[in-house]
C-alpha atoms as a PDB file:
ATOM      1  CA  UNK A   1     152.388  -8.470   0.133  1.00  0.00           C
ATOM      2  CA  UNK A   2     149.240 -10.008  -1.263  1.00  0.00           C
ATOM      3  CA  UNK A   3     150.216 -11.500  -4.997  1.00  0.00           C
ATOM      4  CA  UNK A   4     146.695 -10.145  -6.616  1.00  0.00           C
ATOM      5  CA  UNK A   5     148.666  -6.688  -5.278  1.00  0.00           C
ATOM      6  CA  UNK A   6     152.018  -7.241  -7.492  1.00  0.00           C
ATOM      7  CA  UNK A   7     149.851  -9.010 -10.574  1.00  0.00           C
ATOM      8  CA  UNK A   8     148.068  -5.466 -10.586  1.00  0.00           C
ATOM      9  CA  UNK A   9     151.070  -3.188 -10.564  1.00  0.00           C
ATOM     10  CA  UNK A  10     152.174  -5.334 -13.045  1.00  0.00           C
ATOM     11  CA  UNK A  11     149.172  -4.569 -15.358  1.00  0.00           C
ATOM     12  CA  UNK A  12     148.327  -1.098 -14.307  1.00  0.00           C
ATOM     13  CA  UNK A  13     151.503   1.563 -14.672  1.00  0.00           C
ATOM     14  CA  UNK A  14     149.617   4.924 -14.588  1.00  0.00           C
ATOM     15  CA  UNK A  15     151.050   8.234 -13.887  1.00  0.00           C
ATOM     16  CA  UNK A  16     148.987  10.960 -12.203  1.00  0.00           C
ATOM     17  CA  UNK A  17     148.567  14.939 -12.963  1.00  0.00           C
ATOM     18  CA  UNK A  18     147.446  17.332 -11.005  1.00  0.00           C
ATOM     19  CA  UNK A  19     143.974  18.573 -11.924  1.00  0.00           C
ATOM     20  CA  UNK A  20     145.328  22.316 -12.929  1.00  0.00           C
ATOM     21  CA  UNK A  21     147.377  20.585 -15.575  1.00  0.00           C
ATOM     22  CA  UNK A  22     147.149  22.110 -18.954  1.00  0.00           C
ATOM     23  CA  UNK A  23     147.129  19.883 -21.879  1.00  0.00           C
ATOM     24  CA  UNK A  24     148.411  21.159 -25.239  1.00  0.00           C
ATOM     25  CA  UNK A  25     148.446  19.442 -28.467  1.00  0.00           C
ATOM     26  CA  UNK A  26     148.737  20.160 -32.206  1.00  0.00           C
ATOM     27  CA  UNK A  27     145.123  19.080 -33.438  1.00  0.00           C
ATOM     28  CA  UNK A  28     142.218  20.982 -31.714  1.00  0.00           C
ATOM     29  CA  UNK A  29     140.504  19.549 -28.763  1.00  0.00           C
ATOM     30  CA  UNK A  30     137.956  19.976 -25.545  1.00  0.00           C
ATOM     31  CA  UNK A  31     138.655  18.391 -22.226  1.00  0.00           C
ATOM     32  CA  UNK A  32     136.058  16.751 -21.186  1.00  0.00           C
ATOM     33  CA  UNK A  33     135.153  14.901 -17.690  1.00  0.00           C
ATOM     34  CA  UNK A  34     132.632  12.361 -17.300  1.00  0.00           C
ATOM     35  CA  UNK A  35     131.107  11.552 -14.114  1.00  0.00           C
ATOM     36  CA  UNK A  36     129.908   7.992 -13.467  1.00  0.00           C
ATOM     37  CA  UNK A  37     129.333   8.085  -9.639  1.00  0.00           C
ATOM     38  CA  UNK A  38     129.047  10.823  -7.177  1.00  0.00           C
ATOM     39  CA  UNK A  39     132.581  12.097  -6.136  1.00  0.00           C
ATOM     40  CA  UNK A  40     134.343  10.127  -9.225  1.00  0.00           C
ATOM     41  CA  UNK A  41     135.401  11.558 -12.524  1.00  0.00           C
ATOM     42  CA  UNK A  42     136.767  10.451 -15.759  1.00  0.00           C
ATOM     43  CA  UNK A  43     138.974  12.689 -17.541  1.00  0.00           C
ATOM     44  CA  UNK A  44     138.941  12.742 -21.643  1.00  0.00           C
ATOM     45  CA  UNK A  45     140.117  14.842 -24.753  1.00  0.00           C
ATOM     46  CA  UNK A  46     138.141  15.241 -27.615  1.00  0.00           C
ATOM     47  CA  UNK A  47     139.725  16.134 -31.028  1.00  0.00           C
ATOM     48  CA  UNK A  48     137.832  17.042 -33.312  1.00  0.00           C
ATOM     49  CA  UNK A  49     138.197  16.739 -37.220  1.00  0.00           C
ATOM     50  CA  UNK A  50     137.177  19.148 -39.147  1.00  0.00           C
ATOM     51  CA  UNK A  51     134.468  16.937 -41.637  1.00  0.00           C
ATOM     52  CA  UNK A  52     133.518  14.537 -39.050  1.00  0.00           C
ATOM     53  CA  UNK A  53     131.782  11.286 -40.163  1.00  0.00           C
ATOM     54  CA  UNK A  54     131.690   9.773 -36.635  1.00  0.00           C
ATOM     55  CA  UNK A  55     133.702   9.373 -33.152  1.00  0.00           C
ATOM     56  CA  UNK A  56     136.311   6.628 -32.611  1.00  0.00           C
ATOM     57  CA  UNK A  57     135.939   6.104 -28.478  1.00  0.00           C
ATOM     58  CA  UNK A  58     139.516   4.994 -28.000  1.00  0.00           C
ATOM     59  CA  UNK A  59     140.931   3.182 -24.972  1.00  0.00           C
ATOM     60  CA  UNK A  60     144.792   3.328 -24.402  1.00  0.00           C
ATOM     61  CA  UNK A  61     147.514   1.323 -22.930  1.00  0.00           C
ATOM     62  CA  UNK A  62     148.638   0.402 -19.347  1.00  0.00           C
ATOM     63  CA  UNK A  63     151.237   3.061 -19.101  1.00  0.00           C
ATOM     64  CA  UNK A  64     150.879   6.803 -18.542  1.00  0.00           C
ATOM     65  CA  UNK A  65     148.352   9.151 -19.378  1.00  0.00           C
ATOM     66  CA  UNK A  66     146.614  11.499 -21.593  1.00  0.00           C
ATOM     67  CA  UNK A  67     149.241  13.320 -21.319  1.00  0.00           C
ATOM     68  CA  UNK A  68     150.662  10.897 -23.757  1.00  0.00           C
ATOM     69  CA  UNK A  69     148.133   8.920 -25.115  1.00  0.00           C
ATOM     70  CA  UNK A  70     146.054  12.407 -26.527  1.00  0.00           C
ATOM     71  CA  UNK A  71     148.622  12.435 -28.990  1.00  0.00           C
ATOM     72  CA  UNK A  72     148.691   9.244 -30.438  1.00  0.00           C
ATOM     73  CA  UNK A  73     144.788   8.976 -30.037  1.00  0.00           C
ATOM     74  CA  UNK A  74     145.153  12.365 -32.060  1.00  0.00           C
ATOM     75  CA  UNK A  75     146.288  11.010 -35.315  1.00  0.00           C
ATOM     76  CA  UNK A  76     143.355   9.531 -36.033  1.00  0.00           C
ATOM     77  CA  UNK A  77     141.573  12.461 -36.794  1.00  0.00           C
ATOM     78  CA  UNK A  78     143.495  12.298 -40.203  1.00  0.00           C
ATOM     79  CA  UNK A  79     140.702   9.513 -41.032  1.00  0.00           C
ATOM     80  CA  UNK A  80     137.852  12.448 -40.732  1.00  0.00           C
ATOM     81  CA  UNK A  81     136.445  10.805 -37.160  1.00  0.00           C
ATOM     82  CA  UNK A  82     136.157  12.915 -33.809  1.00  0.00           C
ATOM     83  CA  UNK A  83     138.316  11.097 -31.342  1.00  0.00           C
ATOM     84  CA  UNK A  84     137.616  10.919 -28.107  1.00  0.00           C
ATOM     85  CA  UNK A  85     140.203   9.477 -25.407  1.00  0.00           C
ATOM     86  CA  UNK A  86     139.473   8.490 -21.711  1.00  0.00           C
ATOM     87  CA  UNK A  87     141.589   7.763 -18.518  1.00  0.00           C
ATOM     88  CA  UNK A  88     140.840   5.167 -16.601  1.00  0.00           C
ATOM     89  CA  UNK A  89     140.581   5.633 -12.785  1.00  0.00           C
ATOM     90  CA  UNK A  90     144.335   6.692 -11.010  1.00  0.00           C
ATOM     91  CA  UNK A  91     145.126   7.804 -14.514  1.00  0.00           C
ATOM     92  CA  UNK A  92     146.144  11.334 -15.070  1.00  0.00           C
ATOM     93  CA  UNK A  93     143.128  13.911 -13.406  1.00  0.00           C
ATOM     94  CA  UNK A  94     140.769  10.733 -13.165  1.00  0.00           C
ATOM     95  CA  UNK A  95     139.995   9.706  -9.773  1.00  0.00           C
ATOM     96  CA  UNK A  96     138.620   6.571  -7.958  1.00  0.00           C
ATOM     97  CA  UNK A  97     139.908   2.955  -7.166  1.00  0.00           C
ATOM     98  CA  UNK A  98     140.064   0.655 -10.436  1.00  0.00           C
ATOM     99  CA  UNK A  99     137.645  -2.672 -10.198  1.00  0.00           C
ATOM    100  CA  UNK A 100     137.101  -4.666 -13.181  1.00  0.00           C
ATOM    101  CA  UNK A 101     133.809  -4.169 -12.309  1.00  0.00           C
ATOM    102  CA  UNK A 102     134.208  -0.452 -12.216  1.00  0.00           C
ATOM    103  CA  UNK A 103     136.423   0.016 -15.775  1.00  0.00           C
ATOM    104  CA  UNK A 104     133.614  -1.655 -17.506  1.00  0.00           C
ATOM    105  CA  UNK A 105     130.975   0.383 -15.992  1.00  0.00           C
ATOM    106  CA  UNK A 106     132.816   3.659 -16.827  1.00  0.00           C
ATOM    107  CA  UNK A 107     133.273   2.843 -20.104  1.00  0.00           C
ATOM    108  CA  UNK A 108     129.425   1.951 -20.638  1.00  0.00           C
ATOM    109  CA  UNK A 109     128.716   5.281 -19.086  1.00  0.00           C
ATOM    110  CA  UNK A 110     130.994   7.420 -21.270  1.00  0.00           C
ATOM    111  CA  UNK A 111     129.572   5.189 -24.195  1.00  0.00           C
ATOM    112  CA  UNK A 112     126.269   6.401 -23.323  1.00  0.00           C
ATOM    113  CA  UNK A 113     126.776   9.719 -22.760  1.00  0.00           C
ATOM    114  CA  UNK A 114     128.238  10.641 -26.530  1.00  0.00           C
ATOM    115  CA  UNK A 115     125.536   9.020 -27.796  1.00  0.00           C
ATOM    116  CA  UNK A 116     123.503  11.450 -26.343  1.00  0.00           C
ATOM    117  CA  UNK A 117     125.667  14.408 -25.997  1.00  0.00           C
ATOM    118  CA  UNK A 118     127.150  13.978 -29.685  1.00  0.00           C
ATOM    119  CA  UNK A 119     125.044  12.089 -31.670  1.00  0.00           C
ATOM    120  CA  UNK A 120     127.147  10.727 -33.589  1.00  0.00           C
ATOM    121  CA  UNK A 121     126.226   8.716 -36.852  1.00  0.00           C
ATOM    122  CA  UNK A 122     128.978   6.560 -36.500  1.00  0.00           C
ATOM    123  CA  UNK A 123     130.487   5.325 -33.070  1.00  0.00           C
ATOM    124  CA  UNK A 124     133.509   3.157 -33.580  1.00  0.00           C
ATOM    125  CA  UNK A 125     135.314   1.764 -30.902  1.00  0.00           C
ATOM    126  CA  UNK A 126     139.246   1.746 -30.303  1.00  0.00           C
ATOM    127  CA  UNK A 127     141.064  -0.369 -27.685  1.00  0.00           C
ATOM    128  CA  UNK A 128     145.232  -0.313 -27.501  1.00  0.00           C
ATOM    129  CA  UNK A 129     147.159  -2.997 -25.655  1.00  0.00           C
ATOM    130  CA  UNK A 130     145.381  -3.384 -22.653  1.00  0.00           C
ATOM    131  CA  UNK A 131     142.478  -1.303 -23.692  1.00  0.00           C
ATOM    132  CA  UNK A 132     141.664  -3.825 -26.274  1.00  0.00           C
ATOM    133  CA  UNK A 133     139.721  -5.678 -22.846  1.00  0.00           C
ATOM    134  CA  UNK A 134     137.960  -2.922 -21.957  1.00  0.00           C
ATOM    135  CA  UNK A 135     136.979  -2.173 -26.020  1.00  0.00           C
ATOM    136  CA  UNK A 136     136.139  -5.686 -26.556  1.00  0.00           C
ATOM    137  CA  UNK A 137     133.665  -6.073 -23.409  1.00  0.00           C
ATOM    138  CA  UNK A 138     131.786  -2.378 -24.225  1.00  0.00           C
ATOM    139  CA  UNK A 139     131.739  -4.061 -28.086  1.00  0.00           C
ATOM    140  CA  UNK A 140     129.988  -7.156 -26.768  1.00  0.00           C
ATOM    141  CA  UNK A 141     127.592  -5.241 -25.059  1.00  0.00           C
ATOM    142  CA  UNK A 142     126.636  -1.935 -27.439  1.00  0.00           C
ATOM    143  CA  UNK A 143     127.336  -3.496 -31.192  1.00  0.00           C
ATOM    144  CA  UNK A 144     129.153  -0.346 -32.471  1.00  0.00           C
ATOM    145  CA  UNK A 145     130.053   0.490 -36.114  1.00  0.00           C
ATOM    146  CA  UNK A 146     133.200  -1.258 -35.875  1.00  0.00           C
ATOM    147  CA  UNK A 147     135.940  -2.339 -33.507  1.00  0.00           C
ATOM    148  CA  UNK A 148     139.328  -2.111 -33.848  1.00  0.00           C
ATOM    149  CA  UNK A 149     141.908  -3.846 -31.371  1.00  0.00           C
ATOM    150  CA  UNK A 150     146.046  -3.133 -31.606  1.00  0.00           C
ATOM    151  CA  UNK A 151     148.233  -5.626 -29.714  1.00  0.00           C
ATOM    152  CA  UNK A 152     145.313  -6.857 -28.380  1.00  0.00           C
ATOM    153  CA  UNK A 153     145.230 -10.370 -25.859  1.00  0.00           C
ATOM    154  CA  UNK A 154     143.224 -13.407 -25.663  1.00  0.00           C
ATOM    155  CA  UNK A 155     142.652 -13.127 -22.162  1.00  0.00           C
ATOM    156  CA  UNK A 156     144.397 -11.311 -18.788  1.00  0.00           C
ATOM    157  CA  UNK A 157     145.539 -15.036 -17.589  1.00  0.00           C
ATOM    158  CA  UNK A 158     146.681 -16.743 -21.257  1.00  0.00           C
ATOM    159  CA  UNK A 159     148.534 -12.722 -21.295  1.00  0.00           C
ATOM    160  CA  UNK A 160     150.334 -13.742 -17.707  1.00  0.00           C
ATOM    161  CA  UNK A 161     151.490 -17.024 -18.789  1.00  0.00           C
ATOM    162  CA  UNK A 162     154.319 -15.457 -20.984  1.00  0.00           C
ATOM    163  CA  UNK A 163     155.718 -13.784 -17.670  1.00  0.00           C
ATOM    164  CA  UNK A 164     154.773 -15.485 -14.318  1.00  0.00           C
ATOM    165  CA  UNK A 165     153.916 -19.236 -13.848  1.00  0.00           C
ATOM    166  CA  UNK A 166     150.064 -19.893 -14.143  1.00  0.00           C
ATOM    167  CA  UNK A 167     150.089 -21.947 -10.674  1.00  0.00           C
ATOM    168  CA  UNK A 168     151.003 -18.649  -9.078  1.00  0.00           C
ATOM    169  CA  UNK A 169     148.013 -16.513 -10.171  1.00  0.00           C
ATOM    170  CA  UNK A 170     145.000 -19.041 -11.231  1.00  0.00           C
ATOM    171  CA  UNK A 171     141.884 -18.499  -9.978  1.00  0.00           C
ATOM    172  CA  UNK A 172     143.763 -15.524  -8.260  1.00  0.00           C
ATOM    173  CA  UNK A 173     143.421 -12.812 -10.352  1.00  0.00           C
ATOM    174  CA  UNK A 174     140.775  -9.597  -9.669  1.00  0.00           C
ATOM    175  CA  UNK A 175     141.089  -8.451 -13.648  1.00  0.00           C
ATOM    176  CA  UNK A 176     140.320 -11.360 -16.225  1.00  0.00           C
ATOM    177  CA  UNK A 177     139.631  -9.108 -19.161  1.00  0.00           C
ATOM    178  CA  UNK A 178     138.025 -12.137 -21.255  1.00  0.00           C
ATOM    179  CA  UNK A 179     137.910 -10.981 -24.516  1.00  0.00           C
ATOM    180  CA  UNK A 180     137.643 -14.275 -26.480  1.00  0.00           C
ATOM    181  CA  UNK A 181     134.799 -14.430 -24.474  1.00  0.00           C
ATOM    182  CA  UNK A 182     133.116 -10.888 -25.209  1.00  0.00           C
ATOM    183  CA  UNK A 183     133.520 -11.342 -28.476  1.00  0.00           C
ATOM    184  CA  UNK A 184     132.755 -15.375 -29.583  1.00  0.00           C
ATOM    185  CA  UNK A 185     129.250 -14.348 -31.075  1.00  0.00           C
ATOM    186  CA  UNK A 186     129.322 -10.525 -32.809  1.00  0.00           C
ATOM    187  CA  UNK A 187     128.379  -9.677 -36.382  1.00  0.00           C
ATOM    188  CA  UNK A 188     129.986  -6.159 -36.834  1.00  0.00           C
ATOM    189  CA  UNK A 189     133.595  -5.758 -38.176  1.00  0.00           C
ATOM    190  CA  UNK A 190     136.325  -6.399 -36.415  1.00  0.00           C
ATOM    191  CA  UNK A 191     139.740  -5.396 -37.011  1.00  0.00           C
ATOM    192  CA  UNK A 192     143.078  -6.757 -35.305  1.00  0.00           C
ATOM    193  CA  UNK A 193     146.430  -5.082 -36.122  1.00  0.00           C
ATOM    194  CA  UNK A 194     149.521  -6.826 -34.055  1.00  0.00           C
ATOM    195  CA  UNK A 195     153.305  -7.737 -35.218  1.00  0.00           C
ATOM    196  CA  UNK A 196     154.712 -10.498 -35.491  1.00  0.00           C
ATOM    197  CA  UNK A 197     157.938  -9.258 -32.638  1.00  0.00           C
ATOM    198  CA  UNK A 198     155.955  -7.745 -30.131  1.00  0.00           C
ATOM    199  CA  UNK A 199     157.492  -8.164 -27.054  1.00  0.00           C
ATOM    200  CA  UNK A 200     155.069  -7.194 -24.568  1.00  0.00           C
ATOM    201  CA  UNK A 201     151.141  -9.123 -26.246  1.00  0.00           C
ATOM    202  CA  UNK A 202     152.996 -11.925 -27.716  1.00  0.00           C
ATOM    203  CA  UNK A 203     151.637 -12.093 -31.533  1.00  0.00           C
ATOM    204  CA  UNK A 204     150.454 -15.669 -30.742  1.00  0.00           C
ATOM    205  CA  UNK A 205     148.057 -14.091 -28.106  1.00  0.00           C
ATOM    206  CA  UNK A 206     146.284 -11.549 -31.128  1.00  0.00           C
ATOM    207  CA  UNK A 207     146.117 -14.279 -33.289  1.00  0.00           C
ATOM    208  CA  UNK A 208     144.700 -16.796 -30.739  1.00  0.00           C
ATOM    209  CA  UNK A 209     141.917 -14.260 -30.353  1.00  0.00           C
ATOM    210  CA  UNK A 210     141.136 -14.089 -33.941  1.00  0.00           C
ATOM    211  CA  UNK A 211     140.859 -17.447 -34.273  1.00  0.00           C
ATOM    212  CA  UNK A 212     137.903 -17.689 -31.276  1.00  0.00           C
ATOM    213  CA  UNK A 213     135.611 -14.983 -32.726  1.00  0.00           C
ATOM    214  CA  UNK A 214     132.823 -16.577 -35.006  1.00  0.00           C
ATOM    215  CA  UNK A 215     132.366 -13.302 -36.973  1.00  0.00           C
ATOM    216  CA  UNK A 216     132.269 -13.268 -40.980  1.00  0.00           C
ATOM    217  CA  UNK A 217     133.229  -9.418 -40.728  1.00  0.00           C
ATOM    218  CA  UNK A 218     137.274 -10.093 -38.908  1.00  0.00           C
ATOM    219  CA  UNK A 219     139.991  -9.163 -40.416  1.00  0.00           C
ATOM    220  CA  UNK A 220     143.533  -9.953 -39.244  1.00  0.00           C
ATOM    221  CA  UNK A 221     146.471  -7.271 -39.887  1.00  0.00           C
ATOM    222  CA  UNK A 222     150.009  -8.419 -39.359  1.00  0.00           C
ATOM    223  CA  UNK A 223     153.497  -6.604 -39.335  1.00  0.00           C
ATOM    224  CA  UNK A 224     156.433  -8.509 -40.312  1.00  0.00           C
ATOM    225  CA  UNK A 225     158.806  -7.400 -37.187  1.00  0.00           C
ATOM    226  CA  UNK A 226     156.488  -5.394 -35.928  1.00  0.00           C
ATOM    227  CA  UNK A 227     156.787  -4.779 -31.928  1.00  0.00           C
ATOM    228  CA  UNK A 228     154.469  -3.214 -29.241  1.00  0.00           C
ATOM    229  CA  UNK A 229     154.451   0.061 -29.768  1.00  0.00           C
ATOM    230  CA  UNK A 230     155.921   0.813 -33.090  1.00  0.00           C
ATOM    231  CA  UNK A 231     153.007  -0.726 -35.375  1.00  0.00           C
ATOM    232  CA  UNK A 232     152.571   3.507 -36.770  1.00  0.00           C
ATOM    233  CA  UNK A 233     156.081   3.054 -38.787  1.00  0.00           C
ATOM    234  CA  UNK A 234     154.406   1.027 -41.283  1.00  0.00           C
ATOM    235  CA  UNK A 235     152.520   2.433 -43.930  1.00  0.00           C
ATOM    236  CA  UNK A 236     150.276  -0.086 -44.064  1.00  0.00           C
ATOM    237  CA  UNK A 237     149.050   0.332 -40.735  1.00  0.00           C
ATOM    238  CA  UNK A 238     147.961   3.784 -42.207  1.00  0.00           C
ATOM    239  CA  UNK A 239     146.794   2.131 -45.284  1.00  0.00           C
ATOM    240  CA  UNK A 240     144.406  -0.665 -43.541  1.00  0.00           C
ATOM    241  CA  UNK A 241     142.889   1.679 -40.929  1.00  0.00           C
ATOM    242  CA  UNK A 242     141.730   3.849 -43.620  1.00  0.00           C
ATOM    243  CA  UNK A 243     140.196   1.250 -45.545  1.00  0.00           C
ATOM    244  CA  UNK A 244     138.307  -0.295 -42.391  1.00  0.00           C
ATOM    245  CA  UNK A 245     137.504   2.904 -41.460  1.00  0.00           C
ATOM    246  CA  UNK A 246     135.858   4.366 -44.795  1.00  0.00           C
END
């Protein structure tokens, strides 16, 4: 078995639904589906707040689906933004083959098309974990409003190193996810949140990311034994989101 194969189940986890699934949720929301190419679509929820001052496009983590993620996404609503959540391809109902290439493209695409179909007067971008590649590339490319990254990595390969021996993979691997690089030269405000135990994006790999972007406008939240996926416990987490945010 090809190593490029096992480095990607490692990264990618998804979990499928079938397309009659029914999603339900507290806060109200559309189900949307974006298509990109001919035969492939890209599933999303929008929530929708009730005195919207934008839309926070928000890119989850490696695990799951919306079926999960729509709820977390959810909750930031309470900041008076639309919110609108995608699943990457072999995620939940969204179909295709995943490509580097491919993820970026998507994103651009959905990017573009609430820009048009919305119009919103803020767009805001949201990556989580291993969305924070996917956020930081579209960022680098469209200049939102803002950009906020949780648990977010320096790069796919410096992200590796903390599990599998870098002789085994360089030069090897199909998903690079550069974000240092993305990001080096941007002049909108950035916002990293990460603590200081997580066990999955080492906090040395956040901070090593803040420390390559040449951006006045970055600001660096950390959480005193904070881990991977628990970062909503604190109330500063609430706190500092709504400040960037207002």
């Amino acid at each position: 078995m090809p190593l490029s194969f096992l480095i990607e189940k490692f990264i990618f986890r998804p979990i499928t639904l079938d397309p009659a699934y029914i999603f339900t949720f507290e806060k109200p929301f559309e189900e949307l589906n974006f298509l990109p190419e001919k035969d492939i679509k890209i599933n999303a929820l929008h929530f929708k707040a009730q005195k919207s001052k934008g839309i926070i496009l928000y890119f989850h983590g490696n695990k799951d689906n919306l079926k999960r993620w729509g709820k977390i996404a959810s909750e930031l609503v309470n900041f008076n933004y639309d919110v609108i959540v995608i699943d990457y391809r072999g995620y939940g109902k969204s179909n295709g083959e995943r490509t580097e290439e491919n993820m970026f493209s998507d994103a651009l695409f959905c990017y573009n098309e609430i820009k048009v179909k919305f119009k919103p007067d803020k767009l805001v971008l949201f990556g989580r974990s291993l969305g924070t590649g996917i956020a930081s590339w579209l960022a680098g490319k469209v200049n939102p409003n803002k950009l906020i990254l949780e648990t977010p990595y320096f790069d796919m390969h410096h992200l590796l190193g903390n599990y599998v021996p870098q002789g085994l993979y360089k030069n090897k691997l199909n998903f690079r996810f550069t974000s240092h690089v993305y990001l080096h030269k941007t002049n909108f405000p950035i916002m990293i949140l990460h603590g200081t135990a997580d066990e999955v994006v080492p906090y040395k790999s956040g901070q090593k990311l803040y420390e390559s972007i040449h951006n006045p406008n970055k600001i660096f939240c950390f959480f005193i034994g904070g881990k991977h996926n628990d970062l909503n416990r604190f109330d500063s987490y609430w706190k500092q989101l709504k400040e960037f945010l207002e």
